[in-house]
Protein backbone atom coordinates (compact mmCIF):
# COMPACT_ATOMS: atom_id res chain seq x y z
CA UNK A 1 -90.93 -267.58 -18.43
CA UNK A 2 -89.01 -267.69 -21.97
CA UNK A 3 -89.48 -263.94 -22.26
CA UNK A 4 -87.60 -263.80 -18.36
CA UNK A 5 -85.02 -266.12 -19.24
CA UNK A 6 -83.99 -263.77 -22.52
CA UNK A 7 -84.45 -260.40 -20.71
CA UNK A 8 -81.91 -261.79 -18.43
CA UNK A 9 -79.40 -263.20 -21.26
CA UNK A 10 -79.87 -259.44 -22.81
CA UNK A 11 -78.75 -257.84 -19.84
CA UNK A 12 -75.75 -259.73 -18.75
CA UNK A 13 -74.72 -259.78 -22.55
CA UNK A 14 -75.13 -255.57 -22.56
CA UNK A 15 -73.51 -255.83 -18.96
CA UNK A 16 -70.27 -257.95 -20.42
CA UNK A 17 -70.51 -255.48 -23.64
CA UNK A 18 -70.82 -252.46 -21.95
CA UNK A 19 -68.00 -253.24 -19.64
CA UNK A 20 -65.60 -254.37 -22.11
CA UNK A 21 -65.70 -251.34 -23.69
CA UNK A 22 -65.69 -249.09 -20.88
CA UNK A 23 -62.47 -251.16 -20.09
CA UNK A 24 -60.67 -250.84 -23.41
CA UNK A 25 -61.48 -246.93 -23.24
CA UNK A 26 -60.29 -246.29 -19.72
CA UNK A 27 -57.24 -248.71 -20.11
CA UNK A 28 -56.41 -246.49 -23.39
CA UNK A 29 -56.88 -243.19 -21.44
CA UNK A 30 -54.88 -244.25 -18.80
CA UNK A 31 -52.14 -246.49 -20.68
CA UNK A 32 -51.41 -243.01 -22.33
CA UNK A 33 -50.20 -241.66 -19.01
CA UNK A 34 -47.51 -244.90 -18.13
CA UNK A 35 -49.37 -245.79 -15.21
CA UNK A 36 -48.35 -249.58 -13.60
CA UNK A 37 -50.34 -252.89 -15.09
CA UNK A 38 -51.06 -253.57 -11.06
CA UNK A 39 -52.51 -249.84 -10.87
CA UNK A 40 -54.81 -249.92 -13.87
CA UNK A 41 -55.97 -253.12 -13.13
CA UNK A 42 -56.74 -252.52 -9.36
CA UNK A 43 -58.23 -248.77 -10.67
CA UNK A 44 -59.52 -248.47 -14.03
CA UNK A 45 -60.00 -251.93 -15.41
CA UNK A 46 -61.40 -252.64 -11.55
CA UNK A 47 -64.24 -249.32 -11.81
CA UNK A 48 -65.31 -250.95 -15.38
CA UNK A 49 -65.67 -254.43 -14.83
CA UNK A 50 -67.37 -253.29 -10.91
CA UNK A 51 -69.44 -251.18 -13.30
CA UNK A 52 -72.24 -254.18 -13.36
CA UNK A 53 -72.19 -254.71 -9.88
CA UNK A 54 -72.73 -250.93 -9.07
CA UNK A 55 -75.46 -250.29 -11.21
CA UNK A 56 -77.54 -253.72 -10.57
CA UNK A 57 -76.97 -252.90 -6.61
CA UNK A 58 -78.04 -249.52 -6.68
CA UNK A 59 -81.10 -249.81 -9.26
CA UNK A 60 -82.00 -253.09 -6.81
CA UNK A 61 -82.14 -250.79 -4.03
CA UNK A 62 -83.53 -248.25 -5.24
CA UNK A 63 -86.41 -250.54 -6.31
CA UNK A 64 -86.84 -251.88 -2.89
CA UNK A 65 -84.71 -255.40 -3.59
CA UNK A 66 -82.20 -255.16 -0.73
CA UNK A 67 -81.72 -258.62 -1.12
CA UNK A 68 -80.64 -258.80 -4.68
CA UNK A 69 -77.95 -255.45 -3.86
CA UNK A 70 -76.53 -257.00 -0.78
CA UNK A 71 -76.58 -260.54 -2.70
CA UNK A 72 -75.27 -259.10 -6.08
CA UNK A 73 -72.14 -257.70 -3.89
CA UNK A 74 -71.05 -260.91 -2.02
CA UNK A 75 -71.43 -263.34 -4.40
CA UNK A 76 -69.44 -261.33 -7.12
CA UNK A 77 -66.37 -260.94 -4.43
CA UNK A 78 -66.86 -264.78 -3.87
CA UNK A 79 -67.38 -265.33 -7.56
CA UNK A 80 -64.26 -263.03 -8.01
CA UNK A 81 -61.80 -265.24 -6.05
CA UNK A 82 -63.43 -268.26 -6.15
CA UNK A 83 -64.24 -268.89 -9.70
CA UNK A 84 -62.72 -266.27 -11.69
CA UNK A 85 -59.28 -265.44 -10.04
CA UNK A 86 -58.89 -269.57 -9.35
CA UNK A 87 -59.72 -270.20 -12.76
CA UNK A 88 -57.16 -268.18 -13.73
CA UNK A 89 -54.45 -269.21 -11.80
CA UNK A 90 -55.49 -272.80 -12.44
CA UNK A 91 -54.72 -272.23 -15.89
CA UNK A 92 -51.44 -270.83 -15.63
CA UNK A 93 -50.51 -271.15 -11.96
CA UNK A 94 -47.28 -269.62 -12.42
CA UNK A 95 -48.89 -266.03 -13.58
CA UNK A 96 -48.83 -264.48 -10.00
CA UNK A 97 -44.85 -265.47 -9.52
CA UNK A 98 -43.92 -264.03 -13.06
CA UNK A 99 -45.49 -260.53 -12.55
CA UNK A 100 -42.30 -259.36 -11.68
CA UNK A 101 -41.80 -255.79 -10.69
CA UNK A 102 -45.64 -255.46 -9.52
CA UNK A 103 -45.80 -258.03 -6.80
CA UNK A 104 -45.11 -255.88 -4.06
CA UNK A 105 -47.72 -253.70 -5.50
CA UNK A 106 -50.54 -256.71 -5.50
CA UNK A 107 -49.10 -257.52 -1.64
CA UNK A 108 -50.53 -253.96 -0.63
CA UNK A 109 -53.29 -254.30 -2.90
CA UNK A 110 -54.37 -257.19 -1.36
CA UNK A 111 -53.68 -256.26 2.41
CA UNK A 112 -56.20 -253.40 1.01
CA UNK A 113 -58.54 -255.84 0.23
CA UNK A 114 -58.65 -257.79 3.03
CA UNK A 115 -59.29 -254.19 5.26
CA UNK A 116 -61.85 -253.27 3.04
CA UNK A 117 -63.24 -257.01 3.90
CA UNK A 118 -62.75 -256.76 7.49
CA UNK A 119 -64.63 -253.62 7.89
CA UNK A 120 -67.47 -255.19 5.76
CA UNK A 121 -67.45 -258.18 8.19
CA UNK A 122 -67.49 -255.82 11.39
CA UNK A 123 -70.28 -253.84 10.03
CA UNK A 124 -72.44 -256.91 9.20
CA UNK A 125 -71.76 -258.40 13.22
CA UNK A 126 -74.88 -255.89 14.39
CA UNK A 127 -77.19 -257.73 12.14
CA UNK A 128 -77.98 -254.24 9.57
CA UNK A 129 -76.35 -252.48 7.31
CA UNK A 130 -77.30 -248.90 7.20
CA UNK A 131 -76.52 -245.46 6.33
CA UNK A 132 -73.85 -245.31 8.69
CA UNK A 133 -72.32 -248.48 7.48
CA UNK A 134 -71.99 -246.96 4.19
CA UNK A 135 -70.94 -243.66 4.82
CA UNK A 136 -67.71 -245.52 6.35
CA UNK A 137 -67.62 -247.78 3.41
CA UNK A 138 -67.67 -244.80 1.41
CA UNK A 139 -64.68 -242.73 3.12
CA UNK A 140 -62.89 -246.15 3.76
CA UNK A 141 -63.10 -246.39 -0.19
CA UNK A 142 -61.71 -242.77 -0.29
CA UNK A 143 -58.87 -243.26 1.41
CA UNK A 144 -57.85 -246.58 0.02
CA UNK A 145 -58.07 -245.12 -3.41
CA UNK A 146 -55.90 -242.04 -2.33
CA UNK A 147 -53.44 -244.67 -1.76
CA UNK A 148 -53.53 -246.75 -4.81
CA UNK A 149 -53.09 -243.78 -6.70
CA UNK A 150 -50.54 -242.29 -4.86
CA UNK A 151 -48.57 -245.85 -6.14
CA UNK A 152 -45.71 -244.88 -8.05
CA UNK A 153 -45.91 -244.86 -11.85
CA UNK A 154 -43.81 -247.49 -13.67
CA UNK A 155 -43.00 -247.60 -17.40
CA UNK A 156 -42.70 -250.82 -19.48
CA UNK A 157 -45.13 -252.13 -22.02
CA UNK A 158 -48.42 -253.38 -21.31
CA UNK A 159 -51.23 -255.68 -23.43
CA UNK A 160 -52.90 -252.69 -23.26
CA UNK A 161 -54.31 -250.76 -26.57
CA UNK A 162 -55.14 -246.86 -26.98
CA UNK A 163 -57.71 -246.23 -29.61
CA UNK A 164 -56.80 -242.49 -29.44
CA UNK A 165 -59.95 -240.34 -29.70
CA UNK A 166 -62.41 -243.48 -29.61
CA UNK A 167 -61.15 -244.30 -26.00
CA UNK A 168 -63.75 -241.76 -24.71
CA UNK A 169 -66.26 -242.86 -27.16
CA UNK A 170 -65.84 -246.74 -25.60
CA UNK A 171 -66.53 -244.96 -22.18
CA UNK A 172 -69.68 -243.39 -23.07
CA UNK A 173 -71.10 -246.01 -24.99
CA UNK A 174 -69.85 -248.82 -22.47
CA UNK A 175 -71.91 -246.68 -19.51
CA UNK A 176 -74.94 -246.82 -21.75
CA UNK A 177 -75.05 -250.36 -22.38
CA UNK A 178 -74.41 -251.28 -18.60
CA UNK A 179 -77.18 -249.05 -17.42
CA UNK A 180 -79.25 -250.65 -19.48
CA UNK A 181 -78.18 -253.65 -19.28
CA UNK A 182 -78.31 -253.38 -15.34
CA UNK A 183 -82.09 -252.81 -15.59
CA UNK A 184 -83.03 -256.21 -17.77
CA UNK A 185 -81.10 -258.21 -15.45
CA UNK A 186 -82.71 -256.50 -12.14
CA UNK A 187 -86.24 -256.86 -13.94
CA UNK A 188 -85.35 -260.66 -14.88
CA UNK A 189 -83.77 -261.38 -11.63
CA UNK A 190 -86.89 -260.06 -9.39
CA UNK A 191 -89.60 -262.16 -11.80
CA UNK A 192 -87.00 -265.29 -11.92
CA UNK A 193 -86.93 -265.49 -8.01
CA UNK A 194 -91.00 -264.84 -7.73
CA UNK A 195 -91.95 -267.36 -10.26
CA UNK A 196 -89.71 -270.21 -8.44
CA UNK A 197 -90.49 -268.83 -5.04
CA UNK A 198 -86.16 -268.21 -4.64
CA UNK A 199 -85.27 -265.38 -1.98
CA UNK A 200 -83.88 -262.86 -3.90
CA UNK A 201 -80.79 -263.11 -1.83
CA UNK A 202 -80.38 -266.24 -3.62
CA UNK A 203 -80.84 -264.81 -7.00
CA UNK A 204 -78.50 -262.02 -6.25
CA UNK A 205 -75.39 -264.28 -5.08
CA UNK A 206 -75.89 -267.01 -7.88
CA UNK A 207 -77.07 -265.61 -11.01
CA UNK A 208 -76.93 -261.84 -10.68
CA UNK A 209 -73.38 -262.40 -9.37
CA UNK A 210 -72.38 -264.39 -11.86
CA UNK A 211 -73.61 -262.48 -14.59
CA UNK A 212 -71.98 -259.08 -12.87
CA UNK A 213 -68.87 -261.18 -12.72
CA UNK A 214 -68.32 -262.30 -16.58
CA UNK A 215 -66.48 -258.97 -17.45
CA UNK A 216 -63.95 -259.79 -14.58
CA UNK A 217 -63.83 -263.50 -15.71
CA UNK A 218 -63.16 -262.10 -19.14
CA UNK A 219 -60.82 -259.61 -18.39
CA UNK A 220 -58.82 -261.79 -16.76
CA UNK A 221 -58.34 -264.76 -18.08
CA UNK A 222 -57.50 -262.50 -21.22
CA UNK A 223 -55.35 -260.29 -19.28
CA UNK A 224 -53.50 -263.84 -17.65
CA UNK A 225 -53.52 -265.59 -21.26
CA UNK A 226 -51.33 -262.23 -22.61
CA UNK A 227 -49.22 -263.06 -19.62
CA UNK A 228 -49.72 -259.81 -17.96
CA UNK A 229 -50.63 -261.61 -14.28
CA UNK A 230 -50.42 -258.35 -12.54
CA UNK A 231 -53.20 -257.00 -14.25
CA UNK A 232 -55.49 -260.06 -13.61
CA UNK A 233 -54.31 -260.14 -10.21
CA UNK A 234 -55.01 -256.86 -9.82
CA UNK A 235 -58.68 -256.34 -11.43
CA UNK A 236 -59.62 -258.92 -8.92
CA UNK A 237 -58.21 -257.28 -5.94
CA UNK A 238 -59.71 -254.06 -7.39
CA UNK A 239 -62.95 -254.93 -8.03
CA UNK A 240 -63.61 -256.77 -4.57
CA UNK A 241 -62.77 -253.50 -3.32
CA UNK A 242 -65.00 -251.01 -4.82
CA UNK A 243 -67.74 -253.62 -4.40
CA UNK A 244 -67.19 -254.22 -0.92
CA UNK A 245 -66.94 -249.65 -0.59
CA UNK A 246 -68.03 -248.08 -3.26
CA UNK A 247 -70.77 -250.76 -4.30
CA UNK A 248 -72.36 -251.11 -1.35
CA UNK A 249 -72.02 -248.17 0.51
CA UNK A 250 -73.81 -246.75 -2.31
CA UNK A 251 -76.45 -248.84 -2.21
CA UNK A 252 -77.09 -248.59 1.63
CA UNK A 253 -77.13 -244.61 1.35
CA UNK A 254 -80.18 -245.46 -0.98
CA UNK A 255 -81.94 -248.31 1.57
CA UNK A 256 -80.55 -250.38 4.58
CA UNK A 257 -80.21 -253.92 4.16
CA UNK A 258 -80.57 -256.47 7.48
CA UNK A 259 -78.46 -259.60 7.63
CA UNK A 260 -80.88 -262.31 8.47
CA UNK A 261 -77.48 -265.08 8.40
CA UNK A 262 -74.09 -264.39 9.19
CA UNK A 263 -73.23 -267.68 7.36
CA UNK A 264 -72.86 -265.95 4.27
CA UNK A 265 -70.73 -263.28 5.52
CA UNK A 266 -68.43 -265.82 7.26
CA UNK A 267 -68.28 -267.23 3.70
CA UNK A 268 -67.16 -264.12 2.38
CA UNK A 269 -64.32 -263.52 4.53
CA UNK A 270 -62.60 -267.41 4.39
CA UNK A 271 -62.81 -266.85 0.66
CA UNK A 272 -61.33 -263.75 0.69
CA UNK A 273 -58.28 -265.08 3.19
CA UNK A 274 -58.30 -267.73 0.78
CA UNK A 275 -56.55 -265.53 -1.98
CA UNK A 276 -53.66 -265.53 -0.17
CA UNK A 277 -52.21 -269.03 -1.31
CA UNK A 278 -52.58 -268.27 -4.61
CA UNK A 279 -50.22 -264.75 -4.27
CA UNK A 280 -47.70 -267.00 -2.13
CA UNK A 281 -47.10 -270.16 -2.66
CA UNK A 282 -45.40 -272.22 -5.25
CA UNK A 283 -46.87 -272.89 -8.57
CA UNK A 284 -47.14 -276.86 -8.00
CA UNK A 285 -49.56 -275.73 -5.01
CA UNK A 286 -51.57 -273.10 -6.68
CA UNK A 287 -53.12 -275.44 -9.37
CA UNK A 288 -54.28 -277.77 -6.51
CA UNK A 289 -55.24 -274.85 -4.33
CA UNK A 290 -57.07 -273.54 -7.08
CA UNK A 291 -59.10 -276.39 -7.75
CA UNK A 292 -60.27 -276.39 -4.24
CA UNK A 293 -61.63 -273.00 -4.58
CA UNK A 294 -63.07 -273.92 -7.21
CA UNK A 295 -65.03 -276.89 -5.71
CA UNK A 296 -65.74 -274.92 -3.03
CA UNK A 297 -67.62 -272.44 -4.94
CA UNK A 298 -69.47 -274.92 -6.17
CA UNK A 299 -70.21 -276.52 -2.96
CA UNK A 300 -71.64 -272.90 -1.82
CA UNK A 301 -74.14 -272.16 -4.50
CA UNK A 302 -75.39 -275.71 -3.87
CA UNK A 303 -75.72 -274.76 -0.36
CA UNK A 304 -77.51 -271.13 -0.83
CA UNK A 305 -80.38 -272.66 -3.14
CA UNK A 306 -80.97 -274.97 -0.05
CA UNK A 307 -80.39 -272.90 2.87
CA UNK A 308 -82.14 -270.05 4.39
CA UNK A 309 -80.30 -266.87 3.23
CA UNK A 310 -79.89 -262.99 3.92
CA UNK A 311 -83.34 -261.62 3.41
């Protein structure tokens, strides 16, 4: 059980790794090009720190754990909001209302987001998620990204470094050590739940999702500390969409997945809705707000180790 509990440390650590530097490369690449904080956080920062969540969710389906793909993706776009975005924005409550020029971007980003949520939700109402469901997912995803990067480029300066050359170096290595890293934590995940007799949907929306979710905890809270809100705001808003799309629809081209409890889906959506307090409301009420997310997160991984989940 030691051995499980390292394998698992080893691959979230080469997950966070690995993602980190895909970010720093791809932030470079694109930095080099002026494109807007909101749009390289809800693109390229978004693809690399969803990176985790892609490969864990396919490599779970492909190996026959539905449960852990399908868990993987809603607990990381709970996690995201939740805990990391929350976190965030109880820290410095007053990022969201001093991103300045790229708040009306991070309105449409996150009316994107909440679509991309929606059609999730609709999908999961007939009780399996199939091919079809992620063929849409994947054209949905399409056309959402046509319009993020059809955003208008904006100049300025951003936290963001180039490493010149390197910045394609970061990418490659960064894939390899997510890949990788994505297979230890699948492996550890699968004997974790079948030594304690967990449902692997439970393993895949506590501590896969979690795990998947440290480079967008990371990213953030560095990206919020450097007081560049738009691009925290906007890896979050990113990342819940190519989860939702690109993640999952994926996935269910590989293997269908059947929703055994809409509970969890229902849980999805309030906590995506909930994001919207945070974006509009006045600092004084975004700590509080935040906290509540917070507790509520909490309250709803007690709840999944005790309930009867998605199977």
């Amino acid at each position: 059980m030691i051995v499980t509990f390292v394998i698992l440390a080893v691959g979230i650590a080469l997950l966070v790794k690995g993602a980190d530097l895909f970010v720093g490369g791809g932030s470079g690449l694109a930095l080099r090009y002026r494109i807007s904080p909101a749009l390289i956080g809800s693109t390229i920062i978004a693809f690399g720190t969803s990176l985790p969540e892609l490969v864990v969710s396919t490599n779970a389906a492909v190996t026959g754990n539905s449960g852990i793909a399908l868990g993987n993706v809603i607990g990381s776009n709970i996690a995201n909001v939740a805990l990391v975005l929350a976190l965030c924005t109880f820290i410095r409550p007053g990022m969201v209302a001093a991103s300045g020029a790229s708040r009306p971007a991070l309105v449409r980003h996150t009316a994107l987001m909440l679509a991309a949520t929606a059609a999730f939700a609709l999908f999961a109402l007939r009780g399996t998620l199939d091919i079809v469901a992620g063929t849409v997912f994947l054209l949905l995803f399409v056309a959402i990204l046509a319009v993020l990067l059809r955003e208008e480029r904006e100049g300025g300066e951003v936290e963001i470094r180039s490493h010149g050359r390197a910045d394609a170096l970061y990418i490659g290595l960064g894939l390899v050590a997510v890949i990788v890293g994505a297979q230890l934590v699948v492996d550890g995940a699968v004997t974790l739940a079948e030594a304690f007799g967990i449902p692997a949907f439970v393993i895949g929306v506590s501590v896969v999702a979690v795990g998947t979710s440290l480079p967008e905890l990371a990213t953030s809270i560095v990206a919020a500390a450097r007081d560049e809100g738009s691009i925290s705001i906007g890896n979050i808003l990113g990342s819940n969409i190519f989860n939702l799309l690109l993640v999952l629809g994926i996935s269910l081209l590989l293997a269908p997945v059947t929703v055994g409890s809409l509970v969890d889906i229902a849980v999805v959506v309030l906590f995506s809705v909930a994001i919207l307090p945070l974006l509009f409301a006045r600092p004084s009420v975004v700590r509080g707000w935040s906290a509540l997310l917070l507790l509520g997160y909490a309250a709803y991984i007690a709840w999944s180790f005790g309930a009867v989940p998605i199977g």
